[in-house]
Protein backbone atom coordinates (compact mmCIF):
# COMPACT_ATOMS: atom_id res chain seq x y z
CA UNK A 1 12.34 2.17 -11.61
CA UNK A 2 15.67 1.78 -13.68
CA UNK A 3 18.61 0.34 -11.94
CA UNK A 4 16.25 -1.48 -9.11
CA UNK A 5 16.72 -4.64 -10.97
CA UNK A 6 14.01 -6.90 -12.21
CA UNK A 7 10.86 -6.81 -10.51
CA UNK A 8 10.59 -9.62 -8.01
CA UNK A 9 6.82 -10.52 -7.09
CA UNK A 10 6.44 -11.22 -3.72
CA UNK A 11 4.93 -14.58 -2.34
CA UNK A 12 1.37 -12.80 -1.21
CA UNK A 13 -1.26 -12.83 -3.28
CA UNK A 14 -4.56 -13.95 -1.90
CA UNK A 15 -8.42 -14.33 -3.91
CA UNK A 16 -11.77 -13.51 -2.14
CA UNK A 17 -15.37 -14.54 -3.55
CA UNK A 18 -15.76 -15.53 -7.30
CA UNK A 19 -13.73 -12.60 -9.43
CA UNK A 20 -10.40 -13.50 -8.54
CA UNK A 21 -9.38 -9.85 -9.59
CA UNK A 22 -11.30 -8.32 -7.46
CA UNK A 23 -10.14 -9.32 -3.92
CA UNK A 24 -6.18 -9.13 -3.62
CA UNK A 25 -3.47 -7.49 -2.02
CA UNK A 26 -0.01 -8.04 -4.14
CA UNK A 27 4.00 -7.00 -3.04
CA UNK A 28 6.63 -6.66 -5.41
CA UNK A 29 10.04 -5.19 -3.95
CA UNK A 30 11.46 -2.29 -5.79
CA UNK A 31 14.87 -1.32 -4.41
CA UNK A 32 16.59 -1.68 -1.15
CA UNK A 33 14.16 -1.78 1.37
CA UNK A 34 11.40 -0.84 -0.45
CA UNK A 35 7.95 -2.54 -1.58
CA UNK A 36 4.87 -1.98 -3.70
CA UNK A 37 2.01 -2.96 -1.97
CA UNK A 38 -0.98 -3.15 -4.58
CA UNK A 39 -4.66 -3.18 -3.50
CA UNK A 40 -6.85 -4.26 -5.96
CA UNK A 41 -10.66 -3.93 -5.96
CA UNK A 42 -12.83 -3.24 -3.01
CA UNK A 43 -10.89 -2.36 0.16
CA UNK A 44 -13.23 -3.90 2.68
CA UNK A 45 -12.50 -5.74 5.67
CA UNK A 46 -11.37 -8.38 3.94
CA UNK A 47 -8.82 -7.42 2.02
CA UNK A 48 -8.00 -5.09 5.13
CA UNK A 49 -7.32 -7.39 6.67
CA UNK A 50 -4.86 -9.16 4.56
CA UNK A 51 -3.17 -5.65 3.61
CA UNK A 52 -2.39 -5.56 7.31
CA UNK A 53 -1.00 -9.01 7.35
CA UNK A 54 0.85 -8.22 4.18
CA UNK A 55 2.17 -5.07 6.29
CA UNK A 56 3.34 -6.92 9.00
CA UNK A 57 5.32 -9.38 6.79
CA UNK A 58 6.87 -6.75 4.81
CA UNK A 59 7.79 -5.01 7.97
CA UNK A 60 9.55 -8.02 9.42
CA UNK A 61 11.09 -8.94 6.15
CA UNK A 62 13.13 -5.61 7.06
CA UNK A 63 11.63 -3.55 4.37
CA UNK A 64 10.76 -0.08 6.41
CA UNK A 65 9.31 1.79 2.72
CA UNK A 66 6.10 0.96 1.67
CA UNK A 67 4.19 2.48 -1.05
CA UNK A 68 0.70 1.36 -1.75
CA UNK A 69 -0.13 1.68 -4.78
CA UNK A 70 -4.27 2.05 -4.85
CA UNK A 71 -4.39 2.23 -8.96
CA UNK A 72 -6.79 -0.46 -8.68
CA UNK A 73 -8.95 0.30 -5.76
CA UNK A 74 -12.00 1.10 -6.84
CA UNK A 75 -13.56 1.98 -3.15
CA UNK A 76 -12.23 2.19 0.46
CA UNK A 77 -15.28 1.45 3.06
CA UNK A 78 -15.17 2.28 6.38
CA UNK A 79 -13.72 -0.93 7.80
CA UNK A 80 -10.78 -0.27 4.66
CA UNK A 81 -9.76 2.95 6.11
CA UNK A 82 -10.07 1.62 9.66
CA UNK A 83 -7.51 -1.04 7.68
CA UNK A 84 -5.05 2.08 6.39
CA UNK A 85 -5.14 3.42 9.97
CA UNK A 86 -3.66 0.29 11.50
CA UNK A 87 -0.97 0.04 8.48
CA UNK A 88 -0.03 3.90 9.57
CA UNK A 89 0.15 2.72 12.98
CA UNK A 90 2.35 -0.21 12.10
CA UNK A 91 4.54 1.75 10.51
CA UNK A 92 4.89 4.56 12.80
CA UNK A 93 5.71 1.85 15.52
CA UNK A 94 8.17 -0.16 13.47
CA UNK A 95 9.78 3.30 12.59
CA UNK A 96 9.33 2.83 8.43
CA UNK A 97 8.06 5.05 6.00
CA UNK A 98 4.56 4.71 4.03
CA UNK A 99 3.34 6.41 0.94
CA UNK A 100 0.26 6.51 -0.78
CA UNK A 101 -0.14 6.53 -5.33
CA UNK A 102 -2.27 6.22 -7.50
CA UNK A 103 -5.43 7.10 -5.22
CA UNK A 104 -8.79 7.97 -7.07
CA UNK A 105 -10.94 10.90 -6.38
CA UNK A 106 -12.87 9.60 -4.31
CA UNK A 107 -10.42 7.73 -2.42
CA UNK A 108 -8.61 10.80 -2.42
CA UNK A 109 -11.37 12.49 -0.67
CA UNK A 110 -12.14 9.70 1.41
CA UNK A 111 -8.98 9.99 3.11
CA UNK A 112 -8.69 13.61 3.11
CA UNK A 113 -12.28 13.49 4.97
CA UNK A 114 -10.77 11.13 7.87
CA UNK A 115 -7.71 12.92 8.32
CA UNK A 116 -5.22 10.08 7.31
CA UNK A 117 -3.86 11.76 4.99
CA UNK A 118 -2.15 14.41 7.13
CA UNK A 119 0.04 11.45 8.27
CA UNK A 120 1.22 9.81 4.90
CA UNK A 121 2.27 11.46 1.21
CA UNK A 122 0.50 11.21 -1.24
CA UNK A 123 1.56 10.32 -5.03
CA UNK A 124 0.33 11.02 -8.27
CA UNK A 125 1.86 7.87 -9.60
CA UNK A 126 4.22 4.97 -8.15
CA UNK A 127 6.97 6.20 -10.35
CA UNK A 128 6.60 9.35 -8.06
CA UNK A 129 6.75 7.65 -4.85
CA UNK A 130 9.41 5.61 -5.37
CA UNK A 131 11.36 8.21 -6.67
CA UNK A 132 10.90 10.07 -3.19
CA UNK A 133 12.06 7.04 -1.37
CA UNK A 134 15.36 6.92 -3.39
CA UNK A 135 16.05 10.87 -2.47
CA UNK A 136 15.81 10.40 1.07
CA UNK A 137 17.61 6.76 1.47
């Protein structure tokens, strides 16, 4: 991420239930048009939810490259991929650019099994990702 500048964390951040660490969606932006979206914990309908609303506020801050960055996402239910679909969806119609990192096996598989992810790349690592969006800008 050299020469994107400092890290600037974004103003969403939002806490479910009683572990704060286990119920939020976080931005950061990391170059020109581009922003981290991290999901942390249980991807559920609630924090599906808020990823979407996160979506549509990176979207309309004019920021068409997402990566989400599932590092810490332990598990994606059904409602959670439901979640992803309308983020792909959103981003097809808004004419941006999503990528996936960081994914664990079985998230990996999860979304292999539903088919989403014959619509968005996936990344080993954010690093990766980003580096992808900065070859095709």
């Amino acid at each position: 991420m050299s020469g994107t500048g400092p890290a600037k964390e974004a103003q969403h951040q939002t806490t479910r239930d009683n572990d704060v660490s286990d119920w939020t969606v976080k931005t950061r932006e990391a170059g020109e048009g581009t922003s981290v979206v991290y999901v942390n914990g249980y991807l559920n309908s609630r924090t599906g939810k808020e990823l979407e609303r996160v979506i549509h506020d990176v979207l309309d801050a004019e920021r068409p490259r997402v990566v989400l960055n599932f590092e810490r996402t332990r598990l994606i239910n059904s409602i959670g991929i439901s979640s992803i679909i309308g983020v792909v969806e959103r981003m097809t119609e808004r004419q941006g650019t999503l990528a996936f990192c960081s994914l664990n096996r079985i998230n990996q598989e999860l979304l292999r099994i539903t088919g989403v992810s014959r619509y968005v790349r996936a990344f080993d690592s954010e690093e990766e990702a980003l580096s992808y969006f900065a070859q095709s800008v």
